[in-house]
Each structure stands twice: as C-alpha cells, then as structure tokens.
N, C-alpha and C. Protein backbone atom coordinates (compact mmCIF):
# COMPACT_ATOMS: atom_id res chain seq x y z
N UNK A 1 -14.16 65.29 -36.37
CA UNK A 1 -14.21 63.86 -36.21
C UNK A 1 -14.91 63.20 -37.39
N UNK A 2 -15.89 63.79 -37.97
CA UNK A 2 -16.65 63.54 -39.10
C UNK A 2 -15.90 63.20 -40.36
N UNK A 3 -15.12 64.46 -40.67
CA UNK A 3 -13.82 64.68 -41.50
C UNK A 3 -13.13 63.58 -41.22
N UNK A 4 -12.61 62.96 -40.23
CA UNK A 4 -11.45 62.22 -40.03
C UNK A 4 -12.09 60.87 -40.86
N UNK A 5 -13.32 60.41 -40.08
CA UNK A 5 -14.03 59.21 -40.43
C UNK A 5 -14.23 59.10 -41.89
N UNK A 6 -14.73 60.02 -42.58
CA UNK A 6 -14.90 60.34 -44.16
C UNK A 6 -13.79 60.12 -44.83
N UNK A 7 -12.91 60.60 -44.62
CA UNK A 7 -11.43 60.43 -44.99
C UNK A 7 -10.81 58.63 -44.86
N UNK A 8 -11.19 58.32 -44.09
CA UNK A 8 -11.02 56.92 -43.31
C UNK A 8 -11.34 55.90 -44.17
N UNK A 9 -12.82 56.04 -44.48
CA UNK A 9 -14.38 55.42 -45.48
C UNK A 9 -13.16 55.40 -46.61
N UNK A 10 -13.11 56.83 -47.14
CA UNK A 10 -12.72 56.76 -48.67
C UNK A 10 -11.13 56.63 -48.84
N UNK A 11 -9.97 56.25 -47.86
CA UNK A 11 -8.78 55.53 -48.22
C UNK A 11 -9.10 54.16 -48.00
N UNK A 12 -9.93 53.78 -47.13
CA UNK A 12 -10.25 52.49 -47.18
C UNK A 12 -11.01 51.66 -48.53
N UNK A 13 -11.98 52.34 -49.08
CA UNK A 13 -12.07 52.32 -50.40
C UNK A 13 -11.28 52.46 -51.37
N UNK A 14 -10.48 53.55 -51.60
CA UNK A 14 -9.70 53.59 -52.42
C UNK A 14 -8.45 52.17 -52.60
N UNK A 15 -8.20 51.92 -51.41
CA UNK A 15 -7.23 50.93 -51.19
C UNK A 15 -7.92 49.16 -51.67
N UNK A 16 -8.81 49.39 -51.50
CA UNK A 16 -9.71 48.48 -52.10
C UNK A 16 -9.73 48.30 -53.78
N UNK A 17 -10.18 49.57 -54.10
CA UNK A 17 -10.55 49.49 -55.23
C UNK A 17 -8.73 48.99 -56.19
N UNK A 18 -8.09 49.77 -55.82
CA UNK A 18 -6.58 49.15 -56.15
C UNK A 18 -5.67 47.90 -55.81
N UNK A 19 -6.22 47.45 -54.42
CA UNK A 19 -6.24 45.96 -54.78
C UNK A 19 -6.98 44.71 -55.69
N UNK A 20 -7.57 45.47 -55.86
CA UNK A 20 -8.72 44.69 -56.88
C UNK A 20 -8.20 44.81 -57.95
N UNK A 21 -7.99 45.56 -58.35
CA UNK A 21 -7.13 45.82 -59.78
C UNK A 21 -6.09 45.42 -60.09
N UNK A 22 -5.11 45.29 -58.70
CA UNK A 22 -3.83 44.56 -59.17
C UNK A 22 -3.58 43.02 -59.04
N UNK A 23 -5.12 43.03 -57.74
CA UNK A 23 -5.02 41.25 -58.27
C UNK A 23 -5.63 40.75 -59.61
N UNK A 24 -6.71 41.66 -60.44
CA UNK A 24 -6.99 41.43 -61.56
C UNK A 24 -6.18 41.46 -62.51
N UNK A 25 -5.08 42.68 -62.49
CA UNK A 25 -4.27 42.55 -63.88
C UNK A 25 -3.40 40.78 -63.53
N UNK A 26 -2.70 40.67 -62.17
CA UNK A 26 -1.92 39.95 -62.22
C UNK A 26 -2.48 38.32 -62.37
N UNK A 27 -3.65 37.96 -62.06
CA UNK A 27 -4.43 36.97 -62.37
C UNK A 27 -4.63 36.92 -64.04
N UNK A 28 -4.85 37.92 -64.76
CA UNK A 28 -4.79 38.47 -66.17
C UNK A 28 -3.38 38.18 -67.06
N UNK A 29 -2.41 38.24 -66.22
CA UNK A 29 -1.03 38.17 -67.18
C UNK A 29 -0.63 36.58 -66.93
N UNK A 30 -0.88 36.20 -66.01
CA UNK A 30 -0.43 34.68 -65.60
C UNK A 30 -1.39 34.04 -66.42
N UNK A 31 -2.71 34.05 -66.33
CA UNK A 31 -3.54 33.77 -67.51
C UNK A 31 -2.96 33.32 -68.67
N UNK A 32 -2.67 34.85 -69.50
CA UNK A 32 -2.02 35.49 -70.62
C UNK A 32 -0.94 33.89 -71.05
N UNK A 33 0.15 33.89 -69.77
CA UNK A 33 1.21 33.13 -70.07
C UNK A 33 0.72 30.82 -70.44
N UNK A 34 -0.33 30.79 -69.75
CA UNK A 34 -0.67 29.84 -69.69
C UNK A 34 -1.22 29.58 -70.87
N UNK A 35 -1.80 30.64 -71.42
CA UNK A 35 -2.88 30.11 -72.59
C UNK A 35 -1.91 30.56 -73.72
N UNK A 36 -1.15 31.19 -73.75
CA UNK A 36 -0.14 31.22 -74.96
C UNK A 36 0.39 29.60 -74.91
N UNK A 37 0.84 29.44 -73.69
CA UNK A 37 1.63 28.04 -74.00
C UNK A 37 0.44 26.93 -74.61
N UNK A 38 -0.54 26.83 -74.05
CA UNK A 38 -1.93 25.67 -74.57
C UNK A 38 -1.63 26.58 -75.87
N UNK A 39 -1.64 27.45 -76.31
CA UNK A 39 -1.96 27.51 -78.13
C UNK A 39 -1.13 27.12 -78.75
N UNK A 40 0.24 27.59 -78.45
CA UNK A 40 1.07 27.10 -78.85
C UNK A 40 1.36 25.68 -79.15
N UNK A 41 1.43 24.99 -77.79
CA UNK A 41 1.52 23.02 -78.17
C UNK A 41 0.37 22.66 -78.33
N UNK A 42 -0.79 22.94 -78.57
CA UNK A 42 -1.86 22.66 -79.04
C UNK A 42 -1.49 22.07 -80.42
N UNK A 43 -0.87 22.94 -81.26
CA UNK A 43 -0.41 23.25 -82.50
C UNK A 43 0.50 22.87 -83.07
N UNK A 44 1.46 22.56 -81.87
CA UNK A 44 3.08 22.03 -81.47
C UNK A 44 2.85 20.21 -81.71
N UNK A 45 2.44 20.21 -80.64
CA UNK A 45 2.67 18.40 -79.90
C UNK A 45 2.30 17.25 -80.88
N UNK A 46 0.95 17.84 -82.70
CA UNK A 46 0.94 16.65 -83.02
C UNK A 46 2.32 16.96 -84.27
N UNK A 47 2.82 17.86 -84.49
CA UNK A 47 3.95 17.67 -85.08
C UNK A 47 5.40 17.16 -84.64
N UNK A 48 4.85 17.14 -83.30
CA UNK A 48 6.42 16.41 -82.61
C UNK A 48 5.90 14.86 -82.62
N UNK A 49 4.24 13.95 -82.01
CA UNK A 49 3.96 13.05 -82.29
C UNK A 49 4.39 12.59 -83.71
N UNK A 50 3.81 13.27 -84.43
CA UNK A 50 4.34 12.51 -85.63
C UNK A 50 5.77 12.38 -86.38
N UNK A 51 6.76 13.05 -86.12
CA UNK A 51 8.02 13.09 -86.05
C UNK A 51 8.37 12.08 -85.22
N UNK A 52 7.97 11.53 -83.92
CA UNK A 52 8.64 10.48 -83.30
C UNK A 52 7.91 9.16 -84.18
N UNK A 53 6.83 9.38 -84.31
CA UNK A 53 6.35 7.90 -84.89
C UNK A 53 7.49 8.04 -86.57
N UNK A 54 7.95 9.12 -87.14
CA UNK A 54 8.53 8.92 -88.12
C UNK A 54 10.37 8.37 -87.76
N UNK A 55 10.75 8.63 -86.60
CA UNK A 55 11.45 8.18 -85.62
C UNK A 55 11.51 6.71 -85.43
N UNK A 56 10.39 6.39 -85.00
CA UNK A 56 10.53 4.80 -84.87
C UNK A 56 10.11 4.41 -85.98
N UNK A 57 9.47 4.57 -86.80
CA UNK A 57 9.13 3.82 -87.94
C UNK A 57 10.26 3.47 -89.04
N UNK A 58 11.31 4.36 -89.24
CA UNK A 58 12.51 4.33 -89.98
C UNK A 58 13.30 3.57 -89.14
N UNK A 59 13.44 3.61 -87.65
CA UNK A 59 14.36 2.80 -87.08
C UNK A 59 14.00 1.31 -87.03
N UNK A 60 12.98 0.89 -87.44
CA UNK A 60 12.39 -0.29 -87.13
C UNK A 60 12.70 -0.92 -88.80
N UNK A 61 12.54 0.08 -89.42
CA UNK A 61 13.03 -0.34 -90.89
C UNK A 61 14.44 -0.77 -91.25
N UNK A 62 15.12 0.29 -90.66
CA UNK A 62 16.61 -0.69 -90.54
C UNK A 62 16.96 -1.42 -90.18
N UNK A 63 16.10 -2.32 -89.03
CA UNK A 63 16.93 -3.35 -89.02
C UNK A 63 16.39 -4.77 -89.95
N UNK A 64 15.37 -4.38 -90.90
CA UNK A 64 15.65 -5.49 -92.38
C UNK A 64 16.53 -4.70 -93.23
N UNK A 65 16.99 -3.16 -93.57
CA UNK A 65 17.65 -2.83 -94.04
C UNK A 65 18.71 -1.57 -93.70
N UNK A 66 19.75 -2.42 -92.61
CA UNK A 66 20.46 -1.61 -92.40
C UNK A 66 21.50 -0.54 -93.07
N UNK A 67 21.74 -0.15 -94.45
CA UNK A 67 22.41 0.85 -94.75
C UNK A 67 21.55 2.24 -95.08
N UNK A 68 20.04 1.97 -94.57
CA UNK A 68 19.36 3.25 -93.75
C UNK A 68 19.49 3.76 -93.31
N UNK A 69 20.20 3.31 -92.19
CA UNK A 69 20.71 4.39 -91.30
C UNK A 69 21.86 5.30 -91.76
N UNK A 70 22.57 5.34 -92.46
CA UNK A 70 22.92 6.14 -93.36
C UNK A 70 22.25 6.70 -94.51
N UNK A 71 21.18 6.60 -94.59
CA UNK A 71 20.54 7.77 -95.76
C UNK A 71 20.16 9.15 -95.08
N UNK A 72 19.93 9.71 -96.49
CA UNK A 72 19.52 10.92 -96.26
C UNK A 72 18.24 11.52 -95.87
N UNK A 73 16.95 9.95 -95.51
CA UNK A 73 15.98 10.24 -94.31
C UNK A 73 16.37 10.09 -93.22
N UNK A 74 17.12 9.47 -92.55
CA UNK A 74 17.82 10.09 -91.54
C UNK A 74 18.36 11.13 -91.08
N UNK A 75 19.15 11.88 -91.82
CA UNK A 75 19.71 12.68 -91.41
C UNK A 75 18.39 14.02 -91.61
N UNK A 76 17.74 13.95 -92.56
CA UNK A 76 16.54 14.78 -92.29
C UNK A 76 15.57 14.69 -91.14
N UNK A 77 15.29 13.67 -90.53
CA UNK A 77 14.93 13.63 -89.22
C UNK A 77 15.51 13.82 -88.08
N UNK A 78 16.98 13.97 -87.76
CA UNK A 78 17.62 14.45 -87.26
C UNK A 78 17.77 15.97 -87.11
N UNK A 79 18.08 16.16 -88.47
CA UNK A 79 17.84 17.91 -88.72
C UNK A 79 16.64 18.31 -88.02
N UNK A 80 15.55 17.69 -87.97
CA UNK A 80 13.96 18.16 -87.96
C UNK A 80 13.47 17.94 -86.42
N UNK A 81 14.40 17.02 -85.79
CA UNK A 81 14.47 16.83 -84.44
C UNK A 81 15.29 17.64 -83.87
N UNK A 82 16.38 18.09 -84.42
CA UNK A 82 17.18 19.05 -83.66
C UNK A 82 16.67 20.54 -83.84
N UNK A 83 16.10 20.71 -84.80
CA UNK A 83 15.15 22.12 -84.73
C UNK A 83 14.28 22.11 -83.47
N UNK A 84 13.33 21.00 -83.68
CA UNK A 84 12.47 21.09 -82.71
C UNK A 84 12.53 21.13 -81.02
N UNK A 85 13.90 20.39 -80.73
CA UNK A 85 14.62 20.69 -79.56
C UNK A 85 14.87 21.75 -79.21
N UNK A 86 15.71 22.72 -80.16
CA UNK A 86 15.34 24.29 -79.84
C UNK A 86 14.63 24.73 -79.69
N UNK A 87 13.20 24.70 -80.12
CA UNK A 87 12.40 25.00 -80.60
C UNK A 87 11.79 24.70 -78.65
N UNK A 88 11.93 23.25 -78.70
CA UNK A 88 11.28 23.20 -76.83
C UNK A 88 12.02 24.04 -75.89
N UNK A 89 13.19 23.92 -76.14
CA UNK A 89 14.45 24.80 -75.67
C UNK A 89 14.04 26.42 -74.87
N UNK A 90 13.91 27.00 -76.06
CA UNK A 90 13.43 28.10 -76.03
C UNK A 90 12.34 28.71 -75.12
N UNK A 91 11.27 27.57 -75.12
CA UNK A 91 10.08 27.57 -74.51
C UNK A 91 9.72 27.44 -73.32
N UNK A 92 8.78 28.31 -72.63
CA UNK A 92 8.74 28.51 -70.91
C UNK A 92 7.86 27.71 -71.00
N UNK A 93 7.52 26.76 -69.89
CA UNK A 93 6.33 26.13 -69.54
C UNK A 93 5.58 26.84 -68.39
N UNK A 94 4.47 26.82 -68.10
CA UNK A 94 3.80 26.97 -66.64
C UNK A 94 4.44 25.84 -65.67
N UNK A 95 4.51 26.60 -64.46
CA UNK A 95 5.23 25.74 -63.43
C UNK A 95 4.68 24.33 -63.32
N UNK A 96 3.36 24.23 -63.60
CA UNK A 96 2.44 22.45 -63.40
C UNK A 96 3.29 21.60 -64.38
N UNK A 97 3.86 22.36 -65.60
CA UNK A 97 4.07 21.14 -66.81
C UNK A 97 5.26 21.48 -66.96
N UNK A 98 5.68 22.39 -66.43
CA UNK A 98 7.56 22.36 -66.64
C UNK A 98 8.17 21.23 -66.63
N UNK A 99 8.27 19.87 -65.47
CA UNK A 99 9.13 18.79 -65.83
C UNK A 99 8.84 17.95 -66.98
N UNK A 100 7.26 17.80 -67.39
CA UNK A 100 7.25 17.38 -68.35
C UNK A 100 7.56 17.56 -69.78
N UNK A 101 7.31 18.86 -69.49
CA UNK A 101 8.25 19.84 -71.04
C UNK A 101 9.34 19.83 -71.19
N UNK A 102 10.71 19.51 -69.93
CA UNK A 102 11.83 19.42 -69.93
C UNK A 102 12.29 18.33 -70.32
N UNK A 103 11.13 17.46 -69.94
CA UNK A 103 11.36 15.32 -70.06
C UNK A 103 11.14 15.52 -71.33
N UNK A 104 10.21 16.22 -72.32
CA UNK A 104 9.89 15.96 -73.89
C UNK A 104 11.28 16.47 -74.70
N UNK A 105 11.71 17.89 -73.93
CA UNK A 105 12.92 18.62 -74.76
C UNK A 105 13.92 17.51 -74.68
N UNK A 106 14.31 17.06 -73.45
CA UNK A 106 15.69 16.44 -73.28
C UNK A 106 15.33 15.17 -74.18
N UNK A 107 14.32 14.23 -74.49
CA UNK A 107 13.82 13.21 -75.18
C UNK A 107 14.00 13.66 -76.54
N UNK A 108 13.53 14.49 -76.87
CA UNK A 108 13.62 15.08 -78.60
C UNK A 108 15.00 15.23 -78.76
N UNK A 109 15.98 15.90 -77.97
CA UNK A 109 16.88 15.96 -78.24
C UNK A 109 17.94 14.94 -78.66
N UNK A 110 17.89 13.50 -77.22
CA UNK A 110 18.32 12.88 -77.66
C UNK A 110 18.10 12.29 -78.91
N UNK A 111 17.15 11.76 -79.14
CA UNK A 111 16.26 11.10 -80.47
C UNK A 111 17.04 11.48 -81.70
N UNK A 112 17.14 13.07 -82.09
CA UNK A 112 17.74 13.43 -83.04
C UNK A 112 19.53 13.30 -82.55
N UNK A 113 20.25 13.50 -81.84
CA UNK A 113 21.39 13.44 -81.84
C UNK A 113 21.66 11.73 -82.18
N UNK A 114 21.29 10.79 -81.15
CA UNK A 114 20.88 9.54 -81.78
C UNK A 114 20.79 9.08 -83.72
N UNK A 115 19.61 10.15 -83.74
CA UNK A 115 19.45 9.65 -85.53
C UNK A 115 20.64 10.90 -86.05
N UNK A 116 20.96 11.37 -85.45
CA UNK A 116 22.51 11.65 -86.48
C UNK A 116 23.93 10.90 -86.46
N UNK A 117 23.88 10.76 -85.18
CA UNK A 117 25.28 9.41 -85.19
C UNK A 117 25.12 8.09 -85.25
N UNK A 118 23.47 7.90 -86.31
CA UNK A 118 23.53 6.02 -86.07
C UNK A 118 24.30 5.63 -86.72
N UNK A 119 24.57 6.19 -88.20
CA UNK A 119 25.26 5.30 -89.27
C UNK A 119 26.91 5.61 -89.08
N UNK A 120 27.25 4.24 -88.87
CA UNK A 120 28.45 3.57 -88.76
C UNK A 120 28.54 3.18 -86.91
N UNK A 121 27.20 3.65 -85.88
CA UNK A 121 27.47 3.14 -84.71
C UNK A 121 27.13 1.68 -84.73
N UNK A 122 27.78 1.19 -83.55
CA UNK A 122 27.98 -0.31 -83.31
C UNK A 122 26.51 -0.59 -82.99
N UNK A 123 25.78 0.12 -82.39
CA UNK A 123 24.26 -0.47 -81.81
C UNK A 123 23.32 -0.31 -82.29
N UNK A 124 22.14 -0.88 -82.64
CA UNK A 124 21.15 -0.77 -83.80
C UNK A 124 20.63 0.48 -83.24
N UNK A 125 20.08 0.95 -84.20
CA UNK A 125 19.48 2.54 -84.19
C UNK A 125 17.96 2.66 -83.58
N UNK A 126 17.03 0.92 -83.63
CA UNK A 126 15.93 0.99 -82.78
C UNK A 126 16.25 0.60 -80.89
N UNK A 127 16.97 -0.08 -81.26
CA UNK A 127 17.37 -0.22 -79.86
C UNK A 127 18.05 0.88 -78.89
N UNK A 128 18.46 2.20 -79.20
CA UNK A 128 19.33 2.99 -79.07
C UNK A 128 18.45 4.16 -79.01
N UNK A 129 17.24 4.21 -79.32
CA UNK A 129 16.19 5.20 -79.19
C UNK A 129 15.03 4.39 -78.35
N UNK A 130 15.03 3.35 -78.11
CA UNK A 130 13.76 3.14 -77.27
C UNK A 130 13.09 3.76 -75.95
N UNK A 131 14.80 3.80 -75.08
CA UNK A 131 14.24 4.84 -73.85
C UNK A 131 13.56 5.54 -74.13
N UNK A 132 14.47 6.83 -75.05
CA UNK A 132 14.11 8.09 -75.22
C UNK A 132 12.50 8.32 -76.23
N UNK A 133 12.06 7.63 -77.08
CA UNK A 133 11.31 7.36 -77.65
C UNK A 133 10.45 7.64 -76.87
N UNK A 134 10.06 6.10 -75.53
CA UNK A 134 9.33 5.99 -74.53
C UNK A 134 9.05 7.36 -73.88
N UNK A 135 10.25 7.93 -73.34
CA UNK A 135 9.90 9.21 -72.57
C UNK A 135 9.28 10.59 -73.81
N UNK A 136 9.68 10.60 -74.77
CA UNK A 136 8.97 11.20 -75.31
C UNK A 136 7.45 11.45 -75.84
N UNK A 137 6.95 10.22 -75.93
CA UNK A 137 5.74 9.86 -75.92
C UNK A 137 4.84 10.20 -74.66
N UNK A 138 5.59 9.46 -73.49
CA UNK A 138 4.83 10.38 -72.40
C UNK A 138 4.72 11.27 -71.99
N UNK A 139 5.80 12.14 -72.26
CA UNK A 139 5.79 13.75 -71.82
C UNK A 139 4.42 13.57 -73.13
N UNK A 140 4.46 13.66 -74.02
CA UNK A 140 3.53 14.13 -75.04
C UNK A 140 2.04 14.01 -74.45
N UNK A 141 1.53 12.72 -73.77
CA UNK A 141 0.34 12.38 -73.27
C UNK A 141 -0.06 13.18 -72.22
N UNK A 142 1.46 13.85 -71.29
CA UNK A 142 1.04 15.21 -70.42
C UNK A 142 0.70 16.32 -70.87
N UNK A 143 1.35 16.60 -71.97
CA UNK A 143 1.16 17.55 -72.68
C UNK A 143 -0.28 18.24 -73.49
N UNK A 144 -0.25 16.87 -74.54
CA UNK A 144 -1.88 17.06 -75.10
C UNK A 144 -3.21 17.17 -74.12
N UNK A 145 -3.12 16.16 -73.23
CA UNK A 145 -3.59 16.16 -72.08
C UNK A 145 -4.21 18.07 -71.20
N UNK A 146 -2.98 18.66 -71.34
CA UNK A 146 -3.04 20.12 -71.08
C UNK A 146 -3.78 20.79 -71.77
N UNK A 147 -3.05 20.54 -73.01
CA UNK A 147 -3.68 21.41 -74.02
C UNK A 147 -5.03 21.10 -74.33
N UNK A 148 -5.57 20.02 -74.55
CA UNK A 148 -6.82 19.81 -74.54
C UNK A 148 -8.23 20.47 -73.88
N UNK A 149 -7.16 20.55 -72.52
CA UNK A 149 -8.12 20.32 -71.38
C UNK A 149 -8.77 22.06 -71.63
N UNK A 150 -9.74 22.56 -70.88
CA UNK A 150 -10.56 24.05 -71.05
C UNK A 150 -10.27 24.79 -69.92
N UNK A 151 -10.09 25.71 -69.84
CA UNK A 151 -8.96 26.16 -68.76
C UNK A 151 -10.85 26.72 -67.92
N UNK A 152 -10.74 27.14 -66.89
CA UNK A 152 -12.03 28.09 -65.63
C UNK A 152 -11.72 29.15 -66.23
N UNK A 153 -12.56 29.74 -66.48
CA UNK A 153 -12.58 31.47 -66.86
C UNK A 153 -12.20 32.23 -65.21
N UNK A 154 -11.11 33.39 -65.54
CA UNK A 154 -10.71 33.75 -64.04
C UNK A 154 -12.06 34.88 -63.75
N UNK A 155 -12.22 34.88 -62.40
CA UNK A 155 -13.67 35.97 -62.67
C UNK A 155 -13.32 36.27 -61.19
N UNK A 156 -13.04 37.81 -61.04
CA UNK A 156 -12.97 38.23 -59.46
C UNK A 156 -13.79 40.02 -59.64
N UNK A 157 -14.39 39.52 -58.62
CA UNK A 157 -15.54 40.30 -58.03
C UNK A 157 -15.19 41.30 -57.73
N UNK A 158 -14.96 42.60 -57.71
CA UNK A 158 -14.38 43.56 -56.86
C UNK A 158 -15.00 43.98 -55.48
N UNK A 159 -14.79 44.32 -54.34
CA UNK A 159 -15.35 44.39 -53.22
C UNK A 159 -16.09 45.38 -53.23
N UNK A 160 -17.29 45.01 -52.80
CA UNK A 160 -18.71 46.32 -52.64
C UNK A 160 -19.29 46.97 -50.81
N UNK A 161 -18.16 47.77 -50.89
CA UNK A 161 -17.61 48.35 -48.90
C UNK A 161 -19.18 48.03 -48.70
N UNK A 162 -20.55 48.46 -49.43
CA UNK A 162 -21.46 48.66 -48.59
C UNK A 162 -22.13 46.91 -48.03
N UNK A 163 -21.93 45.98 -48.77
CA UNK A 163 -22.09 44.49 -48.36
C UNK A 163 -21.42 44.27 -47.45
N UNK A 164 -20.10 44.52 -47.10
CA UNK A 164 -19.68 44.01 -46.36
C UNK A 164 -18.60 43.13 -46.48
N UNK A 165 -18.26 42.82 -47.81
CA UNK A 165 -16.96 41.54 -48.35
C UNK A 165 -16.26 42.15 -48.51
C-alpha cells in the first residue's frame, strides 16, 4: 500500500512537473510571435507614415500642378507602396491587431494602385485617396500604439507539491 501511494506522490509530480513545462514553452512561443511582430513594425510603421504623408503631399501638389500626376514621382510612390503592401501582405499579426493590420494592408494597397492609375484618370488624385489615406493613418495610430507599448514579462511559477498550489 506504501508502494502504491509512493508511486501515486511521484506520477502526480511528474505530471506536474510536465505541465509546467508545456505551459511554459507554449506561453514562450506565443510570446516569441508577438514580439517579433512589435520589432518588426516598430521599425516598419514610421516608414509607411512617411510614405503616406509623401502620398498626400504630392497629391495635394497636383492640384496647382496637374501634369504630376503623371511624373515619375508618382509612379515611384506607387512602386514603393505596392512593395510595401506585400510586404503587409505577407505579415501575420497577433490576433488583438489583426483587423487593424488588414485595414493598414488593404489602405496601402489601395493608395498605391490609386497613385498608379491617376494620370490620365478623370478624378483628382487628392480626392481619390482621401478615404484610404484616412484609414491608413489610423490603422497606423493602432499600430505604433502596440509597438510602443512594453509588453508584462510572462513569469509562471512551477508548482511546489509540498505548499500545496
């Protein structure tokens, strides 16, 4: 009976000690995934800010000089917006900021498809990006917002059978 109980003690421990571990690694890799993404747009978001302000700032220019929209800063911001769309594309968010990462991709995207078909469209090229502009900017304020912020250090205790937790 001694034997049985001993045996009892130490699978019950053992089973312990291996839950502990696998809620640690897996608290550890989800971690992992979150803080790759904060480094990443940490690094990311003021080069997409400033690409949209280079966005509106050229579109606001054409309309005192509209055969801008046919130059070849346009179409380089386009190029540079459509990279970067892939570029969000590609990219997993954590489940908290996923719609907003999807609202910034689908926004970047338009923006640049926009600044590639302005010249010769019928509708001015600032007026024709303002939505998307708008939504881009705010996904961005969710974004930096994230990245900014200092994440809780994860910290789990492993269970000590003789306490009692």
């Amino acid at each position: 009976m001694r034997r049985n109980i001993r045996r009892l003690i130490q699978t019950i421990a053992l089973t312990a000690s291996l839950t502990a571990a696998l809620v640690a690694t897996a608290a550890r890799a989800s971690a992992d995934e979150i803080d790759t993404y904060r480094d990443a747009m940490r690094d990311f978001a003021p080069v997409i800010t400033a690409w949209t302000n280079d966005v509106d700032s050229m579109a606001s220019a054409t309309v005192a000089k509209p055969e801008l929209v046919c130059s070849a800063e346009i179409a380089d911001l386009a190029a540079r917006g459509n990279s970067m769309a892939d570029d969000l594309s590609g990219t997993v968010a954590p489940a908290a900021l996923a719609a907003q990462h999807n609202r910034l991709a689908d926004a970047v995207d338009a923006l640049s498809v926009l600044s590639a078909t302005a010249c010769g469209a019928p509708v001015a090229l600032d007026a024709a990006i303002a939505h998307d502009l708008s939504e881009a900017r705010a996904a961005l304020v969710w974004i930096r917002h994230y990245t900014i912020r200092t994440p809780a250090p994860i910290r789990l205790d492993p269970p000590i059978p003789a306490t009692g937790n």
